[in-house]
N, C-alpha and C. Protein backbone atom coordinates (compact mmCIF):
# COMPACT_ATOMS: atom_id res chain seq x y z
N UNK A 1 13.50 3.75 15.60
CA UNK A 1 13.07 2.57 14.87
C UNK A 1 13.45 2.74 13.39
N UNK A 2 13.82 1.27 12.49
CA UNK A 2 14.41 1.82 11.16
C UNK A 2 13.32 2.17 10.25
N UNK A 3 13.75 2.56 9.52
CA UNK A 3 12.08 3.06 8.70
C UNK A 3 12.68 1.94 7.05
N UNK A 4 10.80 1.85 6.71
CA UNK A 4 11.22 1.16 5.90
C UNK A 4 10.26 1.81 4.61
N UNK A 5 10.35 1.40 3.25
CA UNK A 5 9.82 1.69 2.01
C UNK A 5 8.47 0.98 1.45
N UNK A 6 7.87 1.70 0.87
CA UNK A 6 7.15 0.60 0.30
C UNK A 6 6.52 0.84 -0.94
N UNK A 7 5.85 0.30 -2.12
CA UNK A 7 5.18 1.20 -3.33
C UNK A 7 4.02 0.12 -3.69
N UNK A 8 2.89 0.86 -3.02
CA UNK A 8 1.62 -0.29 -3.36
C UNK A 8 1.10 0.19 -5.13
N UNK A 9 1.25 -0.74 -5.54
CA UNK A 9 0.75 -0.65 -7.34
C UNK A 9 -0.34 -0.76 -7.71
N UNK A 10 -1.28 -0.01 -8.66
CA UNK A 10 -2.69 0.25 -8.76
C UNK A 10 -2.82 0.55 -10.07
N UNK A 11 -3.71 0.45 -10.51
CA UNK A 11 -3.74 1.16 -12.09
C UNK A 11 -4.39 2.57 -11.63
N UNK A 12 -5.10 2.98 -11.14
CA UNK A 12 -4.76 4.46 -11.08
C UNK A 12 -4.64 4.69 -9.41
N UNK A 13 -4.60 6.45 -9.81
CA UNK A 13 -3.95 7.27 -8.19
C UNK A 13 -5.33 7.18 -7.06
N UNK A 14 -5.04 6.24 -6.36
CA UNK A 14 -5.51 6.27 -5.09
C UNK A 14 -4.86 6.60 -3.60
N UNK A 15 -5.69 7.35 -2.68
CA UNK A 15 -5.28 7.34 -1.16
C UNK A 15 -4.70 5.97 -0.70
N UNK A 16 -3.19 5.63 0.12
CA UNK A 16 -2.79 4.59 0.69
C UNK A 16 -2.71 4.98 2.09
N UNK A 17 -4.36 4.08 2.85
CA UNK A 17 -3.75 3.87 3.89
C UNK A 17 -3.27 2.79 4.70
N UNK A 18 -2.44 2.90 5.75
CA UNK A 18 -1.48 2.32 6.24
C UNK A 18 -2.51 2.43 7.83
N UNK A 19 -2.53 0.94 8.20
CA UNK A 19 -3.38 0.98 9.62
C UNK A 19 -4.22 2.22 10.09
N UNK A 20 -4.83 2.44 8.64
CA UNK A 20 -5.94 3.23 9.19
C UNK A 20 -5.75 4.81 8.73
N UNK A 21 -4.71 5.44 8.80
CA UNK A 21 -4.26 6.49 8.60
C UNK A 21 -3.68 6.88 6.91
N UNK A 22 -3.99 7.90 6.65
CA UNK A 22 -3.65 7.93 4.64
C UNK A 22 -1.90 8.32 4.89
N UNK A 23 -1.49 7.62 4.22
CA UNK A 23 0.31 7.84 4.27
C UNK A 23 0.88 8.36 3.14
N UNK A 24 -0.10 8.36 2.05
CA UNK A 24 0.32 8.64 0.51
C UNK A 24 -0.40 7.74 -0.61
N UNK A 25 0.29 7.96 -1.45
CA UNK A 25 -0.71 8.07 -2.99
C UNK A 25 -0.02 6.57 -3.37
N UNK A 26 -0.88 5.78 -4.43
CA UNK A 26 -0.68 4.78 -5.22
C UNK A 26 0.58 4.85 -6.03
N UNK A 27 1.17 3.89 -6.42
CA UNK A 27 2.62 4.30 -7.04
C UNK A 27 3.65 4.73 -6.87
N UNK A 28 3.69 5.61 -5.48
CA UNK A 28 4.79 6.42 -4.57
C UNK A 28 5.36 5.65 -3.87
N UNK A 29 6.27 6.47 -3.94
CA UNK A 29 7.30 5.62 -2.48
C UNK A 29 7.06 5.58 -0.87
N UNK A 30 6.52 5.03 -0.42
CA UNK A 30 5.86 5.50 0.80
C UNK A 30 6.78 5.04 2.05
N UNK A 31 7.11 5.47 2.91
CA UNK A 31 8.00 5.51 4.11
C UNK A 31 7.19 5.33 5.07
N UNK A 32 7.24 4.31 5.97
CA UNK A 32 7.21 3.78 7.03
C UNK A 32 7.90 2.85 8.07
N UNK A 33 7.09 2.58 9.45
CA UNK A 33 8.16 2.00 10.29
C UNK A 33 8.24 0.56 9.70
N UNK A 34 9.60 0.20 10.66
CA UNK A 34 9.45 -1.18 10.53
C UNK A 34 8.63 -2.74 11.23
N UNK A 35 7.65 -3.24 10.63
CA UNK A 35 6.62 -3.80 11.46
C UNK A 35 5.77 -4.86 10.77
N UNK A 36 4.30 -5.47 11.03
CA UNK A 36 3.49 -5.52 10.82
C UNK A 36 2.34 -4.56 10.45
N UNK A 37 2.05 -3.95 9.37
CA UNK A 37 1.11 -3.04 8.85
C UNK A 37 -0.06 -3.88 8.03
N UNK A 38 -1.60 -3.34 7.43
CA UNK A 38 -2.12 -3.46 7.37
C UNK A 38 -2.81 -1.97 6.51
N UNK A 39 -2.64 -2.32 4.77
CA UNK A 39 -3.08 -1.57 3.86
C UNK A 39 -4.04 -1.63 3.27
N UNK A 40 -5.06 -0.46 2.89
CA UNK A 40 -5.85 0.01 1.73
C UNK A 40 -6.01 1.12 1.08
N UNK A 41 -6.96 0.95 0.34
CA UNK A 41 -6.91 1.95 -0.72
C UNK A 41 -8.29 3.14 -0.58
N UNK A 42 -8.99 2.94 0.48
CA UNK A 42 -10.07 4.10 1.31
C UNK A 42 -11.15 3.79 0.48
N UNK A 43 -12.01 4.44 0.43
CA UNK A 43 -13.26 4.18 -0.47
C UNK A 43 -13.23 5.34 -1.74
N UNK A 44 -13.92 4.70 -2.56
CA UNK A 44 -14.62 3.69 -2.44
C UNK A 44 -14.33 2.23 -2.30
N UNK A 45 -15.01 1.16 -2.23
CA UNK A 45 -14.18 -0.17 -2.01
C UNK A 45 -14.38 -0.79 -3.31
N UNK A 46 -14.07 -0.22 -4.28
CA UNK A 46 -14.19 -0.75 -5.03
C UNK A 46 -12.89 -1.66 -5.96
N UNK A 47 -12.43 -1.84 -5.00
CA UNK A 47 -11.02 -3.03 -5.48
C UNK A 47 -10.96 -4.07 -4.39
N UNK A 48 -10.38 -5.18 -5.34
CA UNK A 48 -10.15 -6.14 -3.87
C UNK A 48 -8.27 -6.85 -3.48
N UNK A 49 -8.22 -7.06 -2.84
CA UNK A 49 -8.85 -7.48 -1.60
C UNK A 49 -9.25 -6.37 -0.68
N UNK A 50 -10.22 -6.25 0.20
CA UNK A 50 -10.38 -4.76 0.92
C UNK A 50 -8.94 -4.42 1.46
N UNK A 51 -8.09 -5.54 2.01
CA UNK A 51 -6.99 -4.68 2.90
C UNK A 51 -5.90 -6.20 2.54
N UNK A 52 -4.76 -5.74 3.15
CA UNK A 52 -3.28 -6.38 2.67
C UNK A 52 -2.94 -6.26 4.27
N UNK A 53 -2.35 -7.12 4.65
CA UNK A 53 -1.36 -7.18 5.73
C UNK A 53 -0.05 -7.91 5.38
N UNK A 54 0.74 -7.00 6.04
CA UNK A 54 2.11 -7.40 5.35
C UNK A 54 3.44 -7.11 6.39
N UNK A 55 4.40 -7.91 6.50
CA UNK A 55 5.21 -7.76 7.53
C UNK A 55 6.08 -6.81 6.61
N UNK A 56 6.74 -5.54 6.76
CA UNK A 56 7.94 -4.91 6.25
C UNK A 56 8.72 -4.36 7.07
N UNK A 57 10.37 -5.42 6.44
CA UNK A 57 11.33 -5.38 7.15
C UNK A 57 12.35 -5.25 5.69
N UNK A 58 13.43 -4.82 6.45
CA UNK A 58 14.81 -5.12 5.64
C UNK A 58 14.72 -4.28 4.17
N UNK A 59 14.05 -3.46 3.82
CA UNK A 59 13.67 -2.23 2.26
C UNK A 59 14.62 -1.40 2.76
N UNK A 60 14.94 -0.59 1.09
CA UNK A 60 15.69 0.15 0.87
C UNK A 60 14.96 1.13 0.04
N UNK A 61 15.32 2.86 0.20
CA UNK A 61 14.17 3.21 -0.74
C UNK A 61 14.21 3.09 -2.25
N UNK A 62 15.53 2.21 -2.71
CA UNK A 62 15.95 1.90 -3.76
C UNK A 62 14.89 0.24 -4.57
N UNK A 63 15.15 -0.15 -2.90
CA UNK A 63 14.37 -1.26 -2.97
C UNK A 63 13.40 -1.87 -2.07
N UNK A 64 12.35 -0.84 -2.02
CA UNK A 64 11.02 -1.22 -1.73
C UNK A 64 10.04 -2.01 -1.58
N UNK A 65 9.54 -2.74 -0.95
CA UNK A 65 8.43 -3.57 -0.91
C UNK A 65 7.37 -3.00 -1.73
N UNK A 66 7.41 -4.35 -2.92
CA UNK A 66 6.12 -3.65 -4.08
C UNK A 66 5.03 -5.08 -3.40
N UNK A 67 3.61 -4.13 -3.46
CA UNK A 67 2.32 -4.50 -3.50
C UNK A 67 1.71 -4.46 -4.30
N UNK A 68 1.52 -5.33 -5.22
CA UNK A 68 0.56 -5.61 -6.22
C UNK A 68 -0.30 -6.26 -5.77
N UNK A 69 -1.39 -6.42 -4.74
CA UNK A 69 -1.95 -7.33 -4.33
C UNK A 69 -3.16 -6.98 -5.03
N UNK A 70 -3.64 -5.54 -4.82
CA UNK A 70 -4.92 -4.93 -5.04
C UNK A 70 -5.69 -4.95 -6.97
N UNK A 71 -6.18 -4.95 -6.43
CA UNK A 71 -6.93 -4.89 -8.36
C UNK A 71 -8.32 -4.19 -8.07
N UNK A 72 -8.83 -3.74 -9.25
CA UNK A 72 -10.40 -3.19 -9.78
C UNK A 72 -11.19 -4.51 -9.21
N UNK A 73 -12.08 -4.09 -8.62
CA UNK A 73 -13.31 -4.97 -8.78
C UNK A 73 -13.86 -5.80 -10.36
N UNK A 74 -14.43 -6.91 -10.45
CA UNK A 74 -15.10 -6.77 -11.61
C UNK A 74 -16.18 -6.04 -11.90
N UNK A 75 -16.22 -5.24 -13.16
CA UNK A 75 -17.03 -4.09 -13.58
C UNK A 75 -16.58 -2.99 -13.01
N UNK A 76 -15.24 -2.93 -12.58
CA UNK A 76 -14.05 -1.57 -12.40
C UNK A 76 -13.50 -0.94 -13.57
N UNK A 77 -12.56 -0.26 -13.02
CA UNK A 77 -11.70 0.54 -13.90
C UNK A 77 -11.97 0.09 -15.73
């Protein structure tokens, strides 16, 4: 299966997991299959949205699927 890229964006270093499982850190380049996935950032929950679902297809690790979806809660970071 092709593998694909991805770099979820955060203001700071959090656990990224990927359907459940931690795949890597905030800001990194993270490698996975190609699919329907379903991301967060573990607990605490203190950012929203709790989770991202996102189809990734067609990345390069040059050019990655960026996620900026996530942010601080209000009265966060």
């Amino acid at each position: 299966m092709p593998m694909e890229f991805v770099v979820v964006n955060y203001p700071e270093v959090r656990d990224v997991s990927i359907d459940g499982e931690v795949a890597g850190k905030t800001n990194d380049t993270l490698m996975l299959e190609r699919g329907h996935h379903t991301f967060d950032l573990g607990i605490p929950k203190d950012y929203e949205p709790e989770s991202v679902e996102k189809n990734v297809q067609d990345t390069t690790e040059i050019i990655p699927l960026i996620i900026d979806d996530f942010h601080p809660k209000e009265g966060g970071i």
